[in-house]
C-alpha atoms as a PDB file:
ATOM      1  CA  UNK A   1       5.175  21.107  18.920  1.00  0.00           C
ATOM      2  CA  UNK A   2       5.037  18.378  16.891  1.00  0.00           C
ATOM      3  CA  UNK A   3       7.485  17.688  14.238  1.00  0.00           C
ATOM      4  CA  UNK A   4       5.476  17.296  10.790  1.00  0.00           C
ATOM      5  CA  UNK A   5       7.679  15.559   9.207  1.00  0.00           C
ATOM      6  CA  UNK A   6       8.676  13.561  11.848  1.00  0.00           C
ATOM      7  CA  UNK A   7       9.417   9.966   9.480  1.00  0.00           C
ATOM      8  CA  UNK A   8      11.176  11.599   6.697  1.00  0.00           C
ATOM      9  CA  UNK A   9      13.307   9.077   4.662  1.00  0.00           C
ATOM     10  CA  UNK A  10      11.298   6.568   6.298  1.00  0.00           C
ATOM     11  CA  UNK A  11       9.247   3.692   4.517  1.00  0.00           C
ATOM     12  CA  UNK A  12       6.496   2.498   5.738  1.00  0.00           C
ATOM     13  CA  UNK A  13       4.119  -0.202   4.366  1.00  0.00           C
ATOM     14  CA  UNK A  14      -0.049  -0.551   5.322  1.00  0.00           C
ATOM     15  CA  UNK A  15      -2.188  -3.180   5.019  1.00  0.00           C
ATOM     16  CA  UNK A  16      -6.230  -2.819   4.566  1.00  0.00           C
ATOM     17  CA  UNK A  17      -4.869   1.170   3.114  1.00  0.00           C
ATOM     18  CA  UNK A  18      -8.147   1.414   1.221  1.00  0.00           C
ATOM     19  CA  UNK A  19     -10.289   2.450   4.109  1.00  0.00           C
ATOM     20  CA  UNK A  20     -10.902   2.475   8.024  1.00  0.00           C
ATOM     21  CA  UNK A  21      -8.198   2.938  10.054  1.00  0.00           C
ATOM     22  CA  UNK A  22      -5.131   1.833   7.202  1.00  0.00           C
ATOM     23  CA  UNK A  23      -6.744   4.664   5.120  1.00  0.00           C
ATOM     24  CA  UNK A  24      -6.277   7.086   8.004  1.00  0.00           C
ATOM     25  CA  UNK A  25      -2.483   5.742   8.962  1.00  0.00           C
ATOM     26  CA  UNK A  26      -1.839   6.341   4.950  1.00  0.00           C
ATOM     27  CA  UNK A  27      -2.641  10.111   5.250  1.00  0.00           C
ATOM     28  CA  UNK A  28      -1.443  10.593   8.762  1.00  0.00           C
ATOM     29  CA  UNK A  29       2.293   8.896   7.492  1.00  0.00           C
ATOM     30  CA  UNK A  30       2.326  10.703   4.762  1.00  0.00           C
ATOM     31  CA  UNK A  31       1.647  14.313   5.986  1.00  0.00           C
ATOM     32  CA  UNK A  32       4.939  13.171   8.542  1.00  0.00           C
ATOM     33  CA  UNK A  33       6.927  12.924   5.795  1.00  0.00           C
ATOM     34  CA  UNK A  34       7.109   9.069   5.018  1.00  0.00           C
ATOM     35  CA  UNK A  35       7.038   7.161   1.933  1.00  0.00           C
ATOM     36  CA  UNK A  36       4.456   4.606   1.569  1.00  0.00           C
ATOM     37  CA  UNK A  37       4.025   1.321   0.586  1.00  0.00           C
ATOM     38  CA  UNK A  38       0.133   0.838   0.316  1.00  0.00           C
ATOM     39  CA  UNK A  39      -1.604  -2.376  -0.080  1.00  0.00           C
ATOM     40  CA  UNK A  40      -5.336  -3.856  -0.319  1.00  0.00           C
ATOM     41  CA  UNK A  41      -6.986  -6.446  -2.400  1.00  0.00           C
ATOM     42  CA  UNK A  42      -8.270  -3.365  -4.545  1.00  0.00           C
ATOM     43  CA  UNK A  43      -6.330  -1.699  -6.760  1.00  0.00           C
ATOM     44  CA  UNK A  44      -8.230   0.763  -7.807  1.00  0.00           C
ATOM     45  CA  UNK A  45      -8.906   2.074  -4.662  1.00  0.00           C
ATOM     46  CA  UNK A  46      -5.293   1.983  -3.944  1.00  0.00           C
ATOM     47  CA  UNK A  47      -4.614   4.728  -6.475  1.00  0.00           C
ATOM     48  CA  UNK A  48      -7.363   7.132  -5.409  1.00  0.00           C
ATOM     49  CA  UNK A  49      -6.270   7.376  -1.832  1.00  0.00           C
ATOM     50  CA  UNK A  50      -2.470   7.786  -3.601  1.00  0.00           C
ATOM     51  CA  UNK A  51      -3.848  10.475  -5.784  1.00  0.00           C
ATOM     52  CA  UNK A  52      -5.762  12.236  -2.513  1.00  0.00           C
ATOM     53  CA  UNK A  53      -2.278  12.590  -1.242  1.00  0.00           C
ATOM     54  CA  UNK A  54      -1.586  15.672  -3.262  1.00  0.00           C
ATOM     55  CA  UNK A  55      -1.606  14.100  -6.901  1.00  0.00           C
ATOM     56  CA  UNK A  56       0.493  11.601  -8.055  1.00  0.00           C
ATOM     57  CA  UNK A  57       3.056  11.128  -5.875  1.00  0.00           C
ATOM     58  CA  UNK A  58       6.268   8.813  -5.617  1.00  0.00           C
ATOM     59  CA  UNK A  59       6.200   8.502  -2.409  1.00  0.00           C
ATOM     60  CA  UNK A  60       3.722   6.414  -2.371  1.00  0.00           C
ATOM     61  CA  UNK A  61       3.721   2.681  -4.177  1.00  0.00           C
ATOM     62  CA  UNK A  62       0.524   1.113  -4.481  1.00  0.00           C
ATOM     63  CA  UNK A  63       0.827  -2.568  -4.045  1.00  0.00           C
ATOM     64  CA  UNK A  64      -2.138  -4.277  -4.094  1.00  0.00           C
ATOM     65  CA  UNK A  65      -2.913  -8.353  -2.879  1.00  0.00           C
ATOM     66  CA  UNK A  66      -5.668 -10.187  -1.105  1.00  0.00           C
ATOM     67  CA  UNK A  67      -4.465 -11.765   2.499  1.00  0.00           C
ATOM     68  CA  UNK A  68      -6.413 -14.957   1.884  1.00  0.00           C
ATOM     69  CA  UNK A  69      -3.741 -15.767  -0.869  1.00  0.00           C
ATOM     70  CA  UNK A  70      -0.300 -16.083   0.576  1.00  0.00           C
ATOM     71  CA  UNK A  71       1.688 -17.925  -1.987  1.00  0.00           C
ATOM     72  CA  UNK A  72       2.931 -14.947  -4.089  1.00  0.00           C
ATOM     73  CA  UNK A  73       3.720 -12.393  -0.464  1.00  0.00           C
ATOM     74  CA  UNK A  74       7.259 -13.400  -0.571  1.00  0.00           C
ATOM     75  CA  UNK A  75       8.073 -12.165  -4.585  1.00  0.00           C
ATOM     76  CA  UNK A  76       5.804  -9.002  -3.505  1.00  0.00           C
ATOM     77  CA  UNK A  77       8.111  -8.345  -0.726  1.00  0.00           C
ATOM     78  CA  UNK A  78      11.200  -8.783  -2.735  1.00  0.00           C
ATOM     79  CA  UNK A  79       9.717  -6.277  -5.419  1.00  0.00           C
ATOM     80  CA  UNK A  80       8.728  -3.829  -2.891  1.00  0.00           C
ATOM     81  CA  UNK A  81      12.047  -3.612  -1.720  1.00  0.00           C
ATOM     82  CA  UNK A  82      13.458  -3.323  -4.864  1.00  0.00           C
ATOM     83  CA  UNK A  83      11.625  -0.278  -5.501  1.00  0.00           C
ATOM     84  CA  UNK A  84      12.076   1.330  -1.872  1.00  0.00           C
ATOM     85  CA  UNK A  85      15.507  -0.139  -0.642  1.00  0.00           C
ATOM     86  CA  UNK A  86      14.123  -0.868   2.622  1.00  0.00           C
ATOM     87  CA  UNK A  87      11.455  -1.072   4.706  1.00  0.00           C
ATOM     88  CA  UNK A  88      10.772   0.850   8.265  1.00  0.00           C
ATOM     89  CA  UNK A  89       7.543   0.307   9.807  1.00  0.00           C
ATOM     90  CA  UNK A  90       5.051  -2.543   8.725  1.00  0.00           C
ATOM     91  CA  UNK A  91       1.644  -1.872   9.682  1.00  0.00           C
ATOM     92  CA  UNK A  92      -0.552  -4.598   9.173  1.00  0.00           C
ATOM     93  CA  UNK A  93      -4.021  -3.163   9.163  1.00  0.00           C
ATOM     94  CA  UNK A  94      -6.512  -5.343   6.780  1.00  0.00           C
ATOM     95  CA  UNK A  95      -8.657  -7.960   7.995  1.00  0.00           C
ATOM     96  CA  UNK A  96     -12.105  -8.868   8.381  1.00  0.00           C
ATOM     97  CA  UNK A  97     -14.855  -9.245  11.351  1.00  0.00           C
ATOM     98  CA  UNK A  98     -17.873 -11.728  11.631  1.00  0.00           C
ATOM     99  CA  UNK A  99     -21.763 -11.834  12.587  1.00  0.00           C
ATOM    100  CA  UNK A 100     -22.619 -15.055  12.967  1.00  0.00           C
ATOM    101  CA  UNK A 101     -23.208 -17.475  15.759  1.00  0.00           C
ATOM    102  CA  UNK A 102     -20.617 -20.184  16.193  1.00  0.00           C
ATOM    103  CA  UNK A 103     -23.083 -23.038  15.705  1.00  0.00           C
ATOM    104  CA  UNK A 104     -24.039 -21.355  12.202  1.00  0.00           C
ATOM    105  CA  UNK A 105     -20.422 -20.716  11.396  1.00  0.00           C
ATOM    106  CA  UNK A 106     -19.175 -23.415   8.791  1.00  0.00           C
ATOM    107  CA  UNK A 107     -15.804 -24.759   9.181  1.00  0.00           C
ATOM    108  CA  UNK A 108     -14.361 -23.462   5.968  1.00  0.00           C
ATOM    109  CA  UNK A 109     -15.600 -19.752   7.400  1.00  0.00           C
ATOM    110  CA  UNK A 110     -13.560 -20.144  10.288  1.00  0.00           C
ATOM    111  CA  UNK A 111     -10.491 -20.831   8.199  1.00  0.00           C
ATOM    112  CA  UNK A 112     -11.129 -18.300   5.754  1.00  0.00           C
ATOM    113  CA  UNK A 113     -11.414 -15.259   8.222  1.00  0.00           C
ATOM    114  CA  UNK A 114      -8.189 -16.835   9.892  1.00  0.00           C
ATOM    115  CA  UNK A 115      -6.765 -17.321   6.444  1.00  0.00           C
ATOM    116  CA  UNK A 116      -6.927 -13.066   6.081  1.00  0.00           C
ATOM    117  CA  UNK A 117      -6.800 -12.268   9.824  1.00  0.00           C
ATOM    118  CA  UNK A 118      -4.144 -14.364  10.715  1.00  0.00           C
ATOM    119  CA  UNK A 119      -2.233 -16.289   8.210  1.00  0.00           C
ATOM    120  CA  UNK A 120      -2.001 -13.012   6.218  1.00  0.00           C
ATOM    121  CA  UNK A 121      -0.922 -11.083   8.173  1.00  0.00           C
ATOM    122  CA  UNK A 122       2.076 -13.391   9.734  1.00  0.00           C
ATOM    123  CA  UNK A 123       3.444 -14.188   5.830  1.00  0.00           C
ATOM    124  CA  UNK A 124       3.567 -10.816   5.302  1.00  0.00           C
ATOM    125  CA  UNK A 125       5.131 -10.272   8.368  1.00  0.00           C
ATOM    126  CA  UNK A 126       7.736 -13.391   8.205  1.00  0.00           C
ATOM    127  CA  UNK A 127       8.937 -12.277   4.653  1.00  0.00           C
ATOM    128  CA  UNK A 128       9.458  -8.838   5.433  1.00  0.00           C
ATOM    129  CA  UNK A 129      11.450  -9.790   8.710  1.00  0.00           C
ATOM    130  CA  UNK A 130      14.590 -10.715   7.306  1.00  0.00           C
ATOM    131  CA  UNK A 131      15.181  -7.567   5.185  1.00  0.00           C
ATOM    132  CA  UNK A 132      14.515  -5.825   8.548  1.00  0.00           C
ATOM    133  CA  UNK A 133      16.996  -7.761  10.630  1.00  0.00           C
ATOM    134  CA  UNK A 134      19.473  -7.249   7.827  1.00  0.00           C
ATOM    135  CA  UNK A 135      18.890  -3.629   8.071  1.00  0.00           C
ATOM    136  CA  UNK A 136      19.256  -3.949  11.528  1.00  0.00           C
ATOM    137  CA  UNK A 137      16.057  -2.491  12.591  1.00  0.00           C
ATOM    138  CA  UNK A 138      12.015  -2.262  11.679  1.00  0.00           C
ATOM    139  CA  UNK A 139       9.217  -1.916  13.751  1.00  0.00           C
ATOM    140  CA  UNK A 140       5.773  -4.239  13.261  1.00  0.00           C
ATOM    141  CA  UNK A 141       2.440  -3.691  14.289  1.00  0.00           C
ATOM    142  CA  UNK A 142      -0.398  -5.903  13.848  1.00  0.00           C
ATOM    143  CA  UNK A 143      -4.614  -4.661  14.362  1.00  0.00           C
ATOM    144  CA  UNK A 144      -6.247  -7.071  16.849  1.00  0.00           C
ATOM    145  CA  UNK A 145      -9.223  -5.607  18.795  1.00  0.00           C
ATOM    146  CA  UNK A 146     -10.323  -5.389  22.067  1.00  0.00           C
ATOM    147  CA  UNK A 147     -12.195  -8.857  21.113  1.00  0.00           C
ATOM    148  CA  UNK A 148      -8.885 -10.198  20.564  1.00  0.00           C
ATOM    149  CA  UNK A 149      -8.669  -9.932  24.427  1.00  0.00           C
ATOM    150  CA  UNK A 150     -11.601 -11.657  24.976  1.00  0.00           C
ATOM    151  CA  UNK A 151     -14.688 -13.414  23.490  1.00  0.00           C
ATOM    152  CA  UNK A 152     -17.834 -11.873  22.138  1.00  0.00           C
ATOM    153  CA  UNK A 153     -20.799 -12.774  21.049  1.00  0.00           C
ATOM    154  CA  UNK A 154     -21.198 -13.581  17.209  1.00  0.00           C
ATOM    155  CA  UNK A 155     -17.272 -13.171  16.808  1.00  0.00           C
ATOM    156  CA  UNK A 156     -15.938 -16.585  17.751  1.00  0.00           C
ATOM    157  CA  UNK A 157     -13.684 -17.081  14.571  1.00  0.00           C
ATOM    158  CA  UNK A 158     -12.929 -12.792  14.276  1.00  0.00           C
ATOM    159  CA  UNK A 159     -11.802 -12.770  18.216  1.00  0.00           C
ATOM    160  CA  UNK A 160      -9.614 -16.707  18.506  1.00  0.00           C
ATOM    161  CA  UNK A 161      -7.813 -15.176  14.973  1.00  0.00           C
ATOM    162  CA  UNK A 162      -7.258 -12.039  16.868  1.00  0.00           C
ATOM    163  CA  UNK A 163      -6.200 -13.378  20.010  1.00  0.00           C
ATOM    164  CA  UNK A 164      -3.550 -15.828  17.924  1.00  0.00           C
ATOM    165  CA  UNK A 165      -2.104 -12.520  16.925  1.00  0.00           C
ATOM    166  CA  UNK A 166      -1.397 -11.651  20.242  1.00  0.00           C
ATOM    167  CA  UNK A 167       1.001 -14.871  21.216  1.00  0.00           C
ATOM    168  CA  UNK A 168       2.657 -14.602  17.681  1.00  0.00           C
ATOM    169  CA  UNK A 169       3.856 -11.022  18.152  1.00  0.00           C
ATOM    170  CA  UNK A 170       4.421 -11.426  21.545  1.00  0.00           C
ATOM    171  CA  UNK A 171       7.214 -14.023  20.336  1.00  0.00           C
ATOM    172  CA  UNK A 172       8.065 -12.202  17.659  1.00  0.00           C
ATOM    173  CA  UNK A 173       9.280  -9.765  20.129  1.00  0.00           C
ATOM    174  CA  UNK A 174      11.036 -11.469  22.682  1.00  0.00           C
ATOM    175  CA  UNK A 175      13.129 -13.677  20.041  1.00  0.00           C
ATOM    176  CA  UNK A 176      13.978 -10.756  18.121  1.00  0.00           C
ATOM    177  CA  UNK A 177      14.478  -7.458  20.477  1.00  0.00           C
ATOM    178  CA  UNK A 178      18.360  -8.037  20.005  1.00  0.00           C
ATOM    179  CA  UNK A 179      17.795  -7.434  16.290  1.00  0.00           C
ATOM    180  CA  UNK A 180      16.339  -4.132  16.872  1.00  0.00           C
ATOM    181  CA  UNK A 181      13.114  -4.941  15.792  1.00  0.00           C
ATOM    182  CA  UNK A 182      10.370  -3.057  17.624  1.00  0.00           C
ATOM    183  CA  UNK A 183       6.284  -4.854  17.495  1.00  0.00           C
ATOM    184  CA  UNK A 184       3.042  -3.133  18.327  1.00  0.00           C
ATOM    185  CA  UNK A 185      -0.447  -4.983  18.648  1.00  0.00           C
ATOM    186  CA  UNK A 186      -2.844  -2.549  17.979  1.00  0.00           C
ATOM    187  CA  UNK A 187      -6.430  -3.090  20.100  1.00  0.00           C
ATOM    188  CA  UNK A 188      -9.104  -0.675  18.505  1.00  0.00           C
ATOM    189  CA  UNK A 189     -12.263  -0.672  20.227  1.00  0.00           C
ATOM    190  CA  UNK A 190     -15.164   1.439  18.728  1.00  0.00           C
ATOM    191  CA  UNK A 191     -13.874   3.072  15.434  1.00  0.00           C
ATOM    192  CA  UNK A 192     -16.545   4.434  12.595  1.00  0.00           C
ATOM    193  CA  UNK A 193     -15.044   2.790   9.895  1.00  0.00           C
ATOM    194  CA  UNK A 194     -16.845   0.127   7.719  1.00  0.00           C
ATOM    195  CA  UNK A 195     -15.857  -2.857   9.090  1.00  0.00           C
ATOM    196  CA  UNK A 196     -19.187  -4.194  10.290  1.00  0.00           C
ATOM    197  CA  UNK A 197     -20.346  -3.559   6.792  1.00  0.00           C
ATOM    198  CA  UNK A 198     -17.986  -5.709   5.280  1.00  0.00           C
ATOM    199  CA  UNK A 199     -17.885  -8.253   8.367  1.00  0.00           C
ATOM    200  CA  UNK A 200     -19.083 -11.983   6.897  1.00  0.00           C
ATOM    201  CA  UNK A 201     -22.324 -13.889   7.896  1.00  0.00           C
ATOM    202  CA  UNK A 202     -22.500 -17.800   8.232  1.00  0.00           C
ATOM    203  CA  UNK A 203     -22.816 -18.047   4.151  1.00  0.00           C
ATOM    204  CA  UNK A 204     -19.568 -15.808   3.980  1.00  0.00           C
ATOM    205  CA  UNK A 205     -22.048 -12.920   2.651  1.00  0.00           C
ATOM    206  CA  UNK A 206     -21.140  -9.122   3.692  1.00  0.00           C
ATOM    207  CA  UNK A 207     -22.893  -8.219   6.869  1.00  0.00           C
ATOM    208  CA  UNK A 208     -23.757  -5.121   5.182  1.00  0.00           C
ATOM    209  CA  UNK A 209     -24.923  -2.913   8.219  1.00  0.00           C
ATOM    210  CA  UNK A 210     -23.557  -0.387  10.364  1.00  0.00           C
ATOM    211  CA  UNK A 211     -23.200  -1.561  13.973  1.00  0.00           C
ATOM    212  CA  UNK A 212     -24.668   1.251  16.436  1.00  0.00           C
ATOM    213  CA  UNK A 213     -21.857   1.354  18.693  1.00  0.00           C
ATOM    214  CA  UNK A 214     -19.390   1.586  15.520  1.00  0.00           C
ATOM    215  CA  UNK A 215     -21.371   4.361  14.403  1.00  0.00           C
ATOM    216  CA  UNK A 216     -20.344   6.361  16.984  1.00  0.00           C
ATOM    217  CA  UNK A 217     -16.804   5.474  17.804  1.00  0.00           C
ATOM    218  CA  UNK A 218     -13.769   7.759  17.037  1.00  0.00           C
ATOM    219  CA  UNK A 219     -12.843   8.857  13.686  1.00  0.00           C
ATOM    220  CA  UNK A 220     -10.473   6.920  11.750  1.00  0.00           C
ATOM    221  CA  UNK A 221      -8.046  10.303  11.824  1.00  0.00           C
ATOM    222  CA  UNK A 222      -8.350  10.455  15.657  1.00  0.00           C
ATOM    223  CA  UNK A 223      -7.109   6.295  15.467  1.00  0.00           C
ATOM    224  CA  UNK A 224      -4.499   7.275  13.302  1.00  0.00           C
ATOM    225  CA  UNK A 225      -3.129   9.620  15.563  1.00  0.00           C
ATOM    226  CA  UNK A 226      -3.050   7.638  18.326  1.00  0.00           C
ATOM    227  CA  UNK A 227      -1.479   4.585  16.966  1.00  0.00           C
ATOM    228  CA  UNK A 228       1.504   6.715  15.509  1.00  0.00           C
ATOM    229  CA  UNK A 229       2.132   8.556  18.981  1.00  0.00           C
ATOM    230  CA  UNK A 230       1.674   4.613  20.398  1.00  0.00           C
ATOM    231  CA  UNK A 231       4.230   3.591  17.961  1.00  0.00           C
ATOM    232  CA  UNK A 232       6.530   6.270  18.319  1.00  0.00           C
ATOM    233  CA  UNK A 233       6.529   5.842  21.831  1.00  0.00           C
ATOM    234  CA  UNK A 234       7.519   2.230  21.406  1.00  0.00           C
ATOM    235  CA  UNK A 235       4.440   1.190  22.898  1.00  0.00           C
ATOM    236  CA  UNK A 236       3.893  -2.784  22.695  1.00  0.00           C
ATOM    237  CA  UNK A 237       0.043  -3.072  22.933  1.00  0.00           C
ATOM    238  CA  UNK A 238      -1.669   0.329  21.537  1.00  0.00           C
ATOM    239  CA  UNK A 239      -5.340   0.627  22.742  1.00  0.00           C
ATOM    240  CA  UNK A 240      -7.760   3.174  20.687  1.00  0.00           C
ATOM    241  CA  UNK A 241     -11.142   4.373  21.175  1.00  0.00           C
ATOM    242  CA  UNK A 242     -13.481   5.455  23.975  1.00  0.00           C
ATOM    243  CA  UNK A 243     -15.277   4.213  26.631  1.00  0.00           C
ATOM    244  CA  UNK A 244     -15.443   0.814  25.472  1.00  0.00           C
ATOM    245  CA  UNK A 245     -11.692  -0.005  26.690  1.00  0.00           C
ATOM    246  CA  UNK A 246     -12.804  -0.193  29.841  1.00  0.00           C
ATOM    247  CA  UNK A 247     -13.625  -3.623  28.900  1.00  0.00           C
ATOM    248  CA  UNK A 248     -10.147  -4.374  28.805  1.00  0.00           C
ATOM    249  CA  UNK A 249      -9.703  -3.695  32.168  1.00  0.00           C
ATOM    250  CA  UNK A 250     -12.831  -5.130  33.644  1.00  0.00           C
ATOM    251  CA  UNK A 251     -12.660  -8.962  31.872  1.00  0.00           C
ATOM    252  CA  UNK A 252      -8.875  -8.816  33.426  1.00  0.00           C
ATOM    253  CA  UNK A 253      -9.730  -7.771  36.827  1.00  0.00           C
ATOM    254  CA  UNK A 254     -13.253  -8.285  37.211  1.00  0.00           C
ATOM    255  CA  UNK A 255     -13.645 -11.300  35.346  1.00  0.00           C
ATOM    256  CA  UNK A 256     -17.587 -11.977  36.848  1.00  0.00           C
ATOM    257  CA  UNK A 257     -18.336  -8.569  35.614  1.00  0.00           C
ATOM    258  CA  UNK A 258     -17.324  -9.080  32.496  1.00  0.00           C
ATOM    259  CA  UNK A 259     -18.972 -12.573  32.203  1.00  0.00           C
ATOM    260  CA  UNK A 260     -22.320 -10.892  34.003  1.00  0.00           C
ATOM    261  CA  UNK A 261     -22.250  -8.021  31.026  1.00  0.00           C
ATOM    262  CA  UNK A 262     -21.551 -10.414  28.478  1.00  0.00           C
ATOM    263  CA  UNK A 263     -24.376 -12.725  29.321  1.00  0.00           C
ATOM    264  CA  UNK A 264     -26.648  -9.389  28.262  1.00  0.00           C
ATOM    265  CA  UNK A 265     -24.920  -8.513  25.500  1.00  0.00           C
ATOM    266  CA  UNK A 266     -25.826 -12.363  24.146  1.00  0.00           C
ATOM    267  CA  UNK A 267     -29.301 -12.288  24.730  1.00  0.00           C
ATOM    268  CA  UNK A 268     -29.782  -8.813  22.881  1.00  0.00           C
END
């Protein structure tokens, strides 16, 4: 039987807590007994999923900031820690997804989704390493996607920012496993959260629709659930969803299968 509070006197911070999948891992950590650090660009979001989470809690510290802007991550960090002493797991969550064609993608688009996808999500990451390593051990887990493993079509800057997660953690790991500090890439497939609404067009512009395929993916409870059980079991790539992650397997060992499917997919 699982143990329900299973991360008492644990800390854990989440990224993108406002909705999807973060939302979710807020709830799910907290029912396990952790205190949270939640973050998101909005604030007032932030305190209605803390006050979901039977009222006003203090186990939970709202601490809101947008991933494009990186120059004030490393004072948050220092105040965060202030508050909580120390910090556990790091579960960087929020990002943002594209529909639009690479030869209608401006430049500055590509750098801004790798500005939140990426950039973000490693200066978060580097400033919260030290106190980690000083406490002498943390795990961190960054969301890629199973288009982080390869391309797809009207993704080009969402799956090369994703992918560039993959090689940073990867290193992450290997120079840092003798300071006890753990790393999980999460690869969600099909999840119904509202990341296609929110995903940017090639003026920047929310997609606003709901993809068909995320429409029917797994819940964002069900994702939850399975990244915690990935994490717990020190798991260094955490896949989630459904049928879809078959994908995974077929562009690594059937690579003209996956290129054959693809070629539909693009003229759809």
């Amino acid at each position: 039987m699982e143990n329900n509070k299973i991360f008492s006197g644990k800390t854990v911070w989440i990224t993108g807590a406002s909705s999807g999948i973060g939302k979710g891992l807020v709830k799910a950590f907290f029912e396990r007994g952790a205190s949270l650090v939640i973050s998101s660009k909005n604030p007032e979001r932030l305190e209605r999923i803390k006050s979901e989470c039977r009222g006003d809690s203090q186990d939970i510290l709202p601490a809101p900031f947008d991933l494009s802007e990186t120059d004030n991550i490393a004072s948050l960090v220092k105040n965060v820690i202030k508050k909580t002493g120390r910090i556990d797991y790091l579960l960087n969550v929020g990002g943002v997804s594209q529909r639009a064609s690479v030869t209608d993608t401006p430049l500055w688009l590509d750098r801004k989704i790798f500005e939140i996808n990426y950039f973000g999500t490693i200066a978060l990451t580097k400033a919260v390493l030290p106190y980690m390593i000083r406490q002498g051990s943390g795990h961190i887990a960054a969301t890629s996607s199973i288009s982080g493993r390869f391309g797809f079509p009207l993704r080009s800057a969402y799956s090369a920012s994703k992918q560039a997660l993959h090689g940073f953690f990867e290193t992450l790991y290997l120079e840092n496993k003798k300071n006890n500090i753990r790393t999980s890439v999460i690869i969600p497939g099909r999840v119904k959260t509202s990341i296609s609404l929110h995903a940017l067009d090639h003026e920047g512009k929310e997609h606003g629709k709901m993809d068909e395929g995320q429409a029917k993916g797994i819940s964002p409870e069900k994702a939850a659930r399975i990244i915690i059980n990935g994490m717990l079991r020190n798991k260094r790539e955490i896949t989630v969803g459904g049928n879809e992650l078959l994908m995974l397997y077929i562009r690594r060992y059937f690579p003209w299968l996956f290129f054959r499917i693809g070629d539909k997919i693009s003229s759809t």
